[in-house]
PDB file of N, CA and C in Angstrom:
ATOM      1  N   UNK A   1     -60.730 104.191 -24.359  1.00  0.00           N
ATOM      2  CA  UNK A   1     -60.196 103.253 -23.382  1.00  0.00           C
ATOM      3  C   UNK A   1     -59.505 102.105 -24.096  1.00  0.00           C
ATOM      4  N   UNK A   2     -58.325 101.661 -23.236  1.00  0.00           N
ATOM      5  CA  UNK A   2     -57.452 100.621 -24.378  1.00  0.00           C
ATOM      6  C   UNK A   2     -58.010  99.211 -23.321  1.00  0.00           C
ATOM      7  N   UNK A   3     -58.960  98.532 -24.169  1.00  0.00           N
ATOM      8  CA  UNK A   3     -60.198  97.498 -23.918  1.00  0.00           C
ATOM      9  C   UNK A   3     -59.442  96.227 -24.767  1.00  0.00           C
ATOM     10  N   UNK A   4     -59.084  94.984 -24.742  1.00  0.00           N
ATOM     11  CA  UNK A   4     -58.379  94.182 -25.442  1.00  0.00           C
ATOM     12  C   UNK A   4     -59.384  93.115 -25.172  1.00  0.00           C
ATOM     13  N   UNK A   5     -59.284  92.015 -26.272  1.00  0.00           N
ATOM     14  CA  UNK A   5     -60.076  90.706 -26.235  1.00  0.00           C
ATOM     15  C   UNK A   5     -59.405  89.695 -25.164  1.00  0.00           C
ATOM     16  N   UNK A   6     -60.415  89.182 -24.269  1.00  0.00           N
ATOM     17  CA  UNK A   6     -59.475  88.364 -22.897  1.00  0.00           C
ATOM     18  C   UNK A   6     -59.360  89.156 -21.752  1.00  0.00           C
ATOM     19  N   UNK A   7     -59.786  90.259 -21.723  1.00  0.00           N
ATOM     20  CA  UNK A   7     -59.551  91.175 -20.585  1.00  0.00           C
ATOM     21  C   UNK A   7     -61.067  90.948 -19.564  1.00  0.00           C
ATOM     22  N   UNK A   8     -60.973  90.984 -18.269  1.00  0.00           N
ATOM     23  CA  UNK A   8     -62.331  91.028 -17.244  1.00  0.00           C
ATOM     24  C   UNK A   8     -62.723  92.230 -17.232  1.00  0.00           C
ATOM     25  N   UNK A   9     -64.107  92.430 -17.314  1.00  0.00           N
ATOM     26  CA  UNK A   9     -64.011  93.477 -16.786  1.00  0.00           C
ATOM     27  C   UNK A   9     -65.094  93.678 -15.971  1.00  0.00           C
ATOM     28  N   UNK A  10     -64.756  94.429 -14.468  1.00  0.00           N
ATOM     29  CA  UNK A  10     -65.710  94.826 -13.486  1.00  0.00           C
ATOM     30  C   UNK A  10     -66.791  95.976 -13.517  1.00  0.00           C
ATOM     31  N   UNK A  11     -67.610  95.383 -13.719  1.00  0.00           N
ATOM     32  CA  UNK A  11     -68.954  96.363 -13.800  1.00  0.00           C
ATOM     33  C   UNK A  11     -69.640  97.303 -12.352  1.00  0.00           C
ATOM     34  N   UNK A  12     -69.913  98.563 -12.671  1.00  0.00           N
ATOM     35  CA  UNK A  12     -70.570  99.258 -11.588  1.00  0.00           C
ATOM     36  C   UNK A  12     -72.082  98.517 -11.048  1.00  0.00           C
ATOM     37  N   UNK A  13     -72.297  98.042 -12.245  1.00  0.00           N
ATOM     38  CA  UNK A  13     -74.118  97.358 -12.033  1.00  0.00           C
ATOM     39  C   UNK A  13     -73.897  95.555 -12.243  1.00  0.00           C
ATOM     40  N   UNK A  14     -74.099  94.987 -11.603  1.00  0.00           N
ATOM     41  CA  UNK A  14     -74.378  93.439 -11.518  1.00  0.00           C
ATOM     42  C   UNK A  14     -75.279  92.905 -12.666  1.00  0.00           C
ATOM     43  N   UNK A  15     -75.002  91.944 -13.181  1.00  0.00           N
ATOM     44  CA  UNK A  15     -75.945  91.245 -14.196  1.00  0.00           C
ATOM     45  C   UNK A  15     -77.065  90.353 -13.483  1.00  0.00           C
ATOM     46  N   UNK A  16     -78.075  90.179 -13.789  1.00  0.00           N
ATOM     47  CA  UNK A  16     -79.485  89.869 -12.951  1.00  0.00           C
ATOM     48  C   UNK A  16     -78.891  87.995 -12.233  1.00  0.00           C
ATOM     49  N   UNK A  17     -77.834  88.075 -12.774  1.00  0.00           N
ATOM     50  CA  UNK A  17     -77.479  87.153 -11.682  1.00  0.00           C
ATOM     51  C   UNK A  17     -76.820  86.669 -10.155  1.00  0.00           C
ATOM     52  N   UNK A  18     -76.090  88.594 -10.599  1.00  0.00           N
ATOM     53  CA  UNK A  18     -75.526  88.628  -9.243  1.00  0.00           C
ATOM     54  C   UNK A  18     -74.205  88.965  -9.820  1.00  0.00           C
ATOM     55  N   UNK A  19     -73.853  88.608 -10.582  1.00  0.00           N
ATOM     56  CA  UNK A  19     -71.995  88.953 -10.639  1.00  0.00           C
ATOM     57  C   UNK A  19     -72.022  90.006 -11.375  1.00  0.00           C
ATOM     58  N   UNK A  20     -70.791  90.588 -11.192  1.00  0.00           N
ATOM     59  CA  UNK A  20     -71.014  92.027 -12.093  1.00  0.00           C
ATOM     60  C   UNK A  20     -69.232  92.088 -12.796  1.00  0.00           C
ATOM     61  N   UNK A  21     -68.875  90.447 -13.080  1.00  0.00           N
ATOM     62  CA  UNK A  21     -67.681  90.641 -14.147  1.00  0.00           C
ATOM     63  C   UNK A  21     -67.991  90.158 -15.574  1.00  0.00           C
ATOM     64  N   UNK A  22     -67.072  90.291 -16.507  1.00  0.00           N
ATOM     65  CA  UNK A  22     -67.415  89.820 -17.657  1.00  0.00           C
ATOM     66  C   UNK A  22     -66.442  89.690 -18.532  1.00  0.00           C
ATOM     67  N   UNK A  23     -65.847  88.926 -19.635  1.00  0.00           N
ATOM     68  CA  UNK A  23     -65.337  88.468 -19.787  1.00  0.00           C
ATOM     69  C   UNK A  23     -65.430  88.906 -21.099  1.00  0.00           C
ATOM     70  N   UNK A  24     -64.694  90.124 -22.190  1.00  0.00           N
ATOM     71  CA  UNK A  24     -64.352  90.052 -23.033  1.00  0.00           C
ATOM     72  C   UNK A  24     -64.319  89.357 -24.474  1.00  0.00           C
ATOM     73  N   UNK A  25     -64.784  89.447 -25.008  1.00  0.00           N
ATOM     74  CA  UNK A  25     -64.928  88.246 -26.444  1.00  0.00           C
ATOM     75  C   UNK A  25     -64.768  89.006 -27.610  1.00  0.00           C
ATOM     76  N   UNK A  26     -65.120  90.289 -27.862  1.00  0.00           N
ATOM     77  CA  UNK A  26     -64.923  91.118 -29.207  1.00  0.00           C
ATOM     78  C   UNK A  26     -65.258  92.328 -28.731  1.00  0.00           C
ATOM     79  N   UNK A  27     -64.396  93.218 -29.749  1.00  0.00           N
ATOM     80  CA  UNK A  27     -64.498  94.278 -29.028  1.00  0.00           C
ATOM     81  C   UNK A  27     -64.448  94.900 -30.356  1.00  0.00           C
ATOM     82  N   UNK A  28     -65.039  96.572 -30.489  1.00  0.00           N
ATOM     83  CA  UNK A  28     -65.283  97.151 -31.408  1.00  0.00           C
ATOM     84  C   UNK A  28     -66.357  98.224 -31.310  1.00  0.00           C
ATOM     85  N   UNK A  29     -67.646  98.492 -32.140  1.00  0.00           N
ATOM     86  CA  UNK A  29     -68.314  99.176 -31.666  1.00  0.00           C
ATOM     87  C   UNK A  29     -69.472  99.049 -30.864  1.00  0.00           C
ATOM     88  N   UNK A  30     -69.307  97.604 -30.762  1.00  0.00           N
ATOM     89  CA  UNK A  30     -70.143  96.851 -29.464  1.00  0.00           C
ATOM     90  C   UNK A  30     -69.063  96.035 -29.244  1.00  0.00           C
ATOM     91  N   UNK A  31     -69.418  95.901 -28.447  1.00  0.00           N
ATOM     92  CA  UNK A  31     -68.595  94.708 -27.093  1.00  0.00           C
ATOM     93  C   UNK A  31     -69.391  93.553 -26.974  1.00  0.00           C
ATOM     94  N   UNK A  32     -68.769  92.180 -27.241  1.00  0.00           N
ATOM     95  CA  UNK A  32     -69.363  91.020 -26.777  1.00  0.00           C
ATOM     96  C   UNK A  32     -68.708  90.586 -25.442  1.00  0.00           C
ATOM     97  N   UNK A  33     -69.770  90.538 -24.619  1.00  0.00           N
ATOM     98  CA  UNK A  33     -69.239  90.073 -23.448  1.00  0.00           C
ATOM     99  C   UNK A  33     -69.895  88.895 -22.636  1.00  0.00           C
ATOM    100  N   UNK A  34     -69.318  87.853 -21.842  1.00  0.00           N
ATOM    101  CA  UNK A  34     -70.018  87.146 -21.291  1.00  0.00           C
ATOM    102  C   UNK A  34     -69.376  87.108 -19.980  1.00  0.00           C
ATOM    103  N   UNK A  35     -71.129  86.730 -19.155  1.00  0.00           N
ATOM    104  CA  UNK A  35     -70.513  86.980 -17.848  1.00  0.00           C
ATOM    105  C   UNK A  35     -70.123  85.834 -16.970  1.00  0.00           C
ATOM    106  N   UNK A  36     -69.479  86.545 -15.904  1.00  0.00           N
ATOM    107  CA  UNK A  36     -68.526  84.992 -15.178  1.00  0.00           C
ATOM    108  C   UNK A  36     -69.515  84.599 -14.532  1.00  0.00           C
ATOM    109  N   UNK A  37     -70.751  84.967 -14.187  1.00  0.00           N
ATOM    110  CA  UNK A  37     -71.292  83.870 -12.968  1.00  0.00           C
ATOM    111  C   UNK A  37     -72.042  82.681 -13.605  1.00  0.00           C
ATOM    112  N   UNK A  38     -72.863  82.958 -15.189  1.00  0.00           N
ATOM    113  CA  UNK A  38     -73.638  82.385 -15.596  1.00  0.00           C
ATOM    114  C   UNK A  38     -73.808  81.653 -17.274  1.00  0.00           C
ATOM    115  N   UNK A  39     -72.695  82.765 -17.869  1.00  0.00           N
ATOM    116  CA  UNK A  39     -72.139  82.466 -18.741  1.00  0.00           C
ATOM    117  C   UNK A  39     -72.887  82.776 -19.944  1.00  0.00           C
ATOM    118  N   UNK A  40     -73.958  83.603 -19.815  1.00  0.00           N
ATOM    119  CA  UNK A  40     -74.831  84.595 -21.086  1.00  0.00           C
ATOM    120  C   UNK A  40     -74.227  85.454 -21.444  1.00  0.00           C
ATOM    121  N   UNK A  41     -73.732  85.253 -22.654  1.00  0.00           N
ATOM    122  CA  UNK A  41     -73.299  86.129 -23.933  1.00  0.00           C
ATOM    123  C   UNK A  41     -74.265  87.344 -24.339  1.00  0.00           C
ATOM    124  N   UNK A  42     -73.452  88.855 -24.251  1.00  0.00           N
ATOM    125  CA  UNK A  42     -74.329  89.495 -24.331  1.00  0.00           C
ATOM    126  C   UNK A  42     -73.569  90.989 -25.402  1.00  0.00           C
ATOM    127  N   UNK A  43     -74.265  91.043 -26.559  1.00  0.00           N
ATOM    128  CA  UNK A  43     -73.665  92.570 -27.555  1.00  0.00           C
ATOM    129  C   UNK A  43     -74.278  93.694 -26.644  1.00  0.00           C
ATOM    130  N   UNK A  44     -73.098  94.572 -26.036  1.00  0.00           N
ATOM    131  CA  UNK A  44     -74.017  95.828 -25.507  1.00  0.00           C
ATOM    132  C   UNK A  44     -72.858  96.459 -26.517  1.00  0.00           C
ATOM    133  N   UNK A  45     -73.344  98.229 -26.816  1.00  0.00           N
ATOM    134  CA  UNK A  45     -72.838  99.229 -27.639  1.00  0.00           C
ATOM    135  C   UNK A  45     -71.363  99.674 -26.425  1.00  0.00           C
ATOM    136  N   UNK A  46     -70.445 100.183 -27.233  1.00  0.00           N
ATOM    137  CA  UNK A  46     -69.284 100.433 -26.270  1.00  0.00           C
ATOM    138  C   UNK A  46     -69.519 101.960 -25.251  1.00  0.00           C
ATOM    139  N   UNK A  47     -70.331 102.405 -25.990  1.00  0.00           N
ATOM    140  CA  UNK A  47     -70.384 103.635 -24.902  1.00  0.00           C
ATOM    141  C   UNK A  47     -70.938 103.218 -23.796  1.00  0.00           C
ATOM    142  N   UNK A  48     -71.729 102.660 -23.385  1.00  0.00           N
ATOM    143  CA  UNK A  48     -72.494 101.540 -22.321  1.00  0.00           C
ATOM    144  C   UNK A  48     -71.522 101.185 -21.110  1.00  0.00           C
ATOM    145  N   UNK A  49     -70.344 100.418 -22.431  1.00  0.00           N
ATOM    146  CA  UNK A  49     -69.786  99.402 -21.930  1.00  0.00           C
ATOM    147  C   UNK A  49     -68.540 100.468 -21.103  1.00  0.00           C
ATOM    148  N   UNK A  50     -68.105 101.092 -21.560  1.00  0.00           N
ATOM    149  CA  UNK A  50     -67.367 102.045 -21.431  1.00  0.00           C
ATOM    150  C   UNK A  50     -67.284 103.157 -19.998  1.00  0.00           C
ATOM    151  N   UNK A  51     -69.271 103.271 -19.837  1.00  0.00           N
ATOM    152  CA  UNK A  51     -69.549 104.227 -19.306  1.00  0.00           C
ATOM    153  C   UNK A  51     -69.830 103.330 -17.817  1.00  0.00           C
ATOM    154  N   UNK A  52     -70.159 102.149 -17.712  1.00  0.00           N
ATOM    155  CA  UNK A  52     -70.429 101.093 -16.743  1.00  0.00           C
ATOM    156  C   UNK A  52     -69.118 100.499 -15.869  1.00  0.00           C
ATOM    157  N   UNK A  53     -67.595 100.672 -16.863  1.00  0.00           N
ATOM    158  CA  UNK A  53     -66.574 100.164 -16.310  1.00  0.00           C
ATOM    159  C   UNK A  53     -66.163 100.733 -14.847  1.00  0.00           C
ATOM    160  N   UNK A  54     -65.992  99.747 -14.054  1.00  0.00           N
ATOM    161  CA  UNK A  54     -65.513 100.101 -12.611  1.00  0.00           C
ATOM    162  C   UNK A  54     -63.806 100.236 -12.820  1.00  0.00           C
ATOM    163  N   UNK A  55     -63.502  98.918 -12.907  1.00  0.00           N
ATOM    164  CA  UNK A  55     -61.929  98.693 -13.381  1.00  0.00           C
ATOM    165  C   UNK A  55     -61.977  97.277 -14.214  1.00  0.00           C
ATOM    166  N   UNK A  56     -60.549  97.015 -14.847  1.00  0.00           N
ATOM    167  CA  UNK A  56     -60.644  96.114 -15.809  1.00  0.00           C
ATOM    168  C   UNK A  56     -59.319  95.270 -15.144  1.00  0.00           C
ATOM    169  N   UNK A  57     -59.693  93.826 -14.815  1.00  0.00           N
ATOM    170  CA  UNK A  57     -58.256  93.209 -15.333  1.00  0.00           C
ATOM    171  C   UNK A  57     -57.845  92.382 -15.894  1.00  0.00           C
ATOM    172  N   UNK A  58     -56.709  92.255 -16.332  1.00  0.00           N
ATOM    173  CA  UNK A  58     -55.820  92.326 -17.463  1.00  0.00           C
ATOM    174  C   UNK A  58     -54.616  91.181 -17.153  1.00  0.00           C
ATOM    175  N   UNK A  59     -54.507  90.095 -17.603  1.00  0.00           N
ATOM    176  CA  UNK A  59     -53.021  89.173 -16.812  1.00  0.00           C
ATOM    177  C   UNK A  59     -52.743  89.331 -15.246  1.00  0.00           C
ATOM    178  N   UNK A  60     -53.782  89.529 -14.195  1.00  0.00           N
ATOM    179  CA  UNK A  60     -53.216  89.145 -13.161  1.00  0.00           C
ATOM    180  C   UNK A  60     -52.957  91.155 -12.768  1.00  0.00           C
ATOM    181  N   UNK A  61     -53.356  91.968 -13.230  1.00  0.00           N
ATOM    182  CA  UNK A  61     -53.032  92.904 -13.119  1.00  0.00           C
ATOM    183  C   UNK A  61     -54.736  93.659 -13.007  1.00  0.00           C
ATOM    184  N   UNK A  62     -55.161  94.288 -12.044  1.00  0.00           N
ATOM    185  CA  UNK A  62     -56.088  95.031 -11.909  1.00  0.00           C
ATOM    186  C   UNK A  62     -56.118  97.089 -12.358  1.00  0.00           C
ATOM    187  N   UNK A  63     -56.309  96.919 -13.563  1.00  0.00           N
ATOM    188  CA  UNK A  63     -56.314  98.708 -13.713  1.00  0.00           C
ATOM    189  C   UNK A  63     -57.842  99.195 -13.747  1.00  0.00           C
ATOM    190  N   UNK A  64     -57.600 100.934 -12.968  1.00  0.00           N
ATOM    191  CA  UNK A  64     -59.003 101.438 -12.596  1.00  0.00           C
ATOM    192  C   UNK A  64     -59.168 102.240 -13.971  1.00  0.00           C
ATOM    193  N   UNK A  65     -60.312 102.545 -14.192  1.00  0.00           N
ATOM    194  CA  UNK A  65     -60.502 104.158 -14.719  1.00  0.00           C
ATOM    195  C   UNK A  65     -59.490 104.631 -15.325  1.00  0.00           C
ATOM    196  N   UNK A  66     -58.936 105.239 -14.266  1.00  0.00           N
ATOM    197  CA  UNK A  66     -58.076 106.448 -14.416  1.00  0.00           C
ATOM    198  C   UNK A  66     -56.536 105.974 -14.891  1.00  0.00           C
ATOM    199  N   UNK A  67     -55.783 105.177 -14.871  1.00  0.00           N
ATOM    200  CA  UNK A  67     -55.104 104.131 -15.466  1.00  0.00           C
ATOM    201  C   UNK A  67     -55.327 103.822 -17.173  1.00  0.00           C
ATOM    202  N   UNK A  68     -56.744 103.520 -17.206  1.00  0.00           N
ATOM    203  CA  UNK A  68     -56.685 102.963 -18.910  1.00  0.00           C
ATOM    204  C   UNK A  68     -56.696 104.254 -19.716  1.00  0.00           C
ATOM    205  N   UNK A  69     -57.566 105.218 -19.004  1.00  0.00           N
ATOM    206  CA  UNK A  69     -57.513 106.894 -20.091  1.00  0.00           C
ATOM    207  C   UNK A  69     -56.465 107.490 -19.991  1.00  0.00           C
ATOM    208  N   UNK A  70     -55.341 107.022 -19.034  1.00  0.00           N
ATOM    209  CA  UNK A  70     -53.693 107.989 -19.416  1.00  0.00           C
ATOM    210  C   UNK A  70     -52.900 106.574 -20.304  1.00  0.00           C
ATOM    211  N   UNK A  71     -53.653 105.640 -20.752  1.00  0.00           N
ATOM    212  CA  UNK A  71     -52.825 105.251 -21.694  1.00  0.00           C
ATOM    213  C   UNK A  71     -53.221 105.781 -22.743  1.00  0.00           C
ATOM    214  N   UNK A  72     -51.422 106.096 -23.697  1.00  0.00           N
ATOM    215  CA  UNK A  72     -51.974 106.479 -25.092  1.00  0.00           C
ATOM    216  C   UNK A  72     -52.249 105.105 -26.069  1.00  0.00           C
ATOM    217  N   UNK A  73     -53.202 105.756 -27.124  1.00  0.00           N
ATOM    218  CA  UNK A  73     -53.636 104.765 -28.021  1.00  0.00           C
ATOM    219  C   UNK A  73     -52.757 104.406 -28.853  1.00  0.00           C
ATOM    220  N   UNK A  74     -53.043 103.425 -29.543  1.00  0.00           N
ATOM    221  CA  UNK A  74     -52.597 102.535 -30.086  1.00  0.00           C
ATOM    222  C   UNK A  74     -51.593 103.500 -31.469  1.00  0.00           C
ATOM    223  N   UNK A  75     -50.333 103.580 -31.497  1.00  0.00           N
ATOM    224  CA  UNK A  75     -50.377 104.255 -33.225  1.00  0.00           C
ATOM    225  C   UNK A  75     -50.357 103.859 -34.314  1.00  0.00           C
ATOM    226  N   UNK A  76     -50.556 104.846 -35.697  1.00  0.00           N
ATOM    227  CA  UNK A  76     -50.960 104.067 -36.664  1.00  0.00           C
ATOM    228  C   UNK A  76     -49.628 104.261 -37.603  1.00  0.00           C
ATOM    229  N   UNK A  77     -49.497 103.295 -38.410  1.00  0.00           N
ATOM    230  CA  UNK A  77     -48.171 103.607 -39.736  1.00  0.00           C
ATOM    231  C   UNK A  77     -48.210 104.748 -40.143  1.00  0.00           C
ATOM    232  N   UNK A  78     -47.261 105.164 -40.211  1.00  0.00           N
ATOM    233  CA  UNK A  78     -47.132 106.578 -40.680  1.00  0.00           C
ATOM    234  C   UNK A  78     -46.964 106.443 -42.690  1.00  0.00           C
ATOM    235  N   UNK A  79     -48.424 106.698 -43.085  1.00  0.00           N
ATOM    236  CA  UNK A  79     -48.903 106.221 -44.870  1.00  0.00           C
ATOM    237  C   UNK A  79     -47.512 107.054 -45.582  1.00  0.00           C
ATOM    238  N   UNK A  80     -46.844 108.243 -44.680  1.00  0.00           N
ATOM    239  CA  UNK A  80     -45.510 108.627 -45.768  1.00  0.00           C
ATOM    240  C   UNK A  80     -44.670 107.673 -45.679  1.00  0.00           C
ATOM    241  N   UNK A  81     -43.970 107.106 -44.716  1.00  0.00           N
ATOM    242  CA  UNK A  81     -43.201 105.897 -44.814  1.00  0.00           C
ATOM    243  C   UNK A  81     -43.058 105.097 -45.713  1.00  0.00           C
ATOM    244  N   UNK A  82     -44.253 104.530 -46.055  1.00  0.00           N
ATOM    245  CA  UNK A  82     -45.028 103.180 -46.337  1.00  0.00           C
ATOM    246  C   UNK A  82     -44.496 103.418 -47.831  1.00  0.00           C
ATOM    247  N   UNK A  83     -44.024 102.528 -48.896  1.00  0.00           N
ATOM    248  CA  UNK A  83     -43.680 102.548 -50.177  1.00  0.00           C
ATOM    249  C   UNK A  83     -44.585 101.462 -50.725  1.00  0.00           C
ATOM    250  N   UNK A  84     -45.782 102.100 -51.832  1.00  0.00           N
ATOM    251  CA  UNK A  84     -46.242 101.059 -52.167  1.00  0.00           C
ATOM    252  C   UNK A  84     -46.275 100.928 -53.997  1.00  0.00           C
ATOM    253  N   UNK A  85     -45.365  99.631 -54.661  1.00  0.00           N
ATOM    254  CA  UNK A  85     -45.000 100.153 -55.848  1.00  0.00           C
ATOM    255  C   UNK A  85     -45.821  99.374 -57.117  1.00  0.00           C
TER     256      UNK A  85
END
């Protein structure tokens, strides 16, 4: 999933406070996230985080599911290109 730092994201399950968004902070093989109602910072593992996502949004822009997995990933330099002397 293409997951960026600054992004909301809407959870299937609510945090014991009641809100169930959260707010992006690092991302990697855990996710730091904190949530909007209460503001506890929390490392969950990305498969979790991943597997919990309802939809995410993004600048004013709401994408579901099915939206972030038909984007392609990110590409990488192509190392033949690259001249290193």
């Amino acid at each position: 999933m293409d997951i960026h730092v600054g992004d909301i994201l809407v959870m299937k399950k609510p945090h014991p406070c009641g809100d169930n968004r959260f707010l992006v902070g690092r991302v990697g093989m855990d996710f730091k996230i904190r949530c909007q109602g209460c503001g506890r910072e929390v490392m969950v593992p990305r498969a979790k985080v991943e597997k919990n996502i309802r939809r995410v949004e993004r600048e004013g822009r709401q994408l579901d599911r099915q939206e972030l997995d038909r984007r392609p990933a990110p590409k990488k330099p192509d190392p033949e290109g690259e001249r290193h002397v």
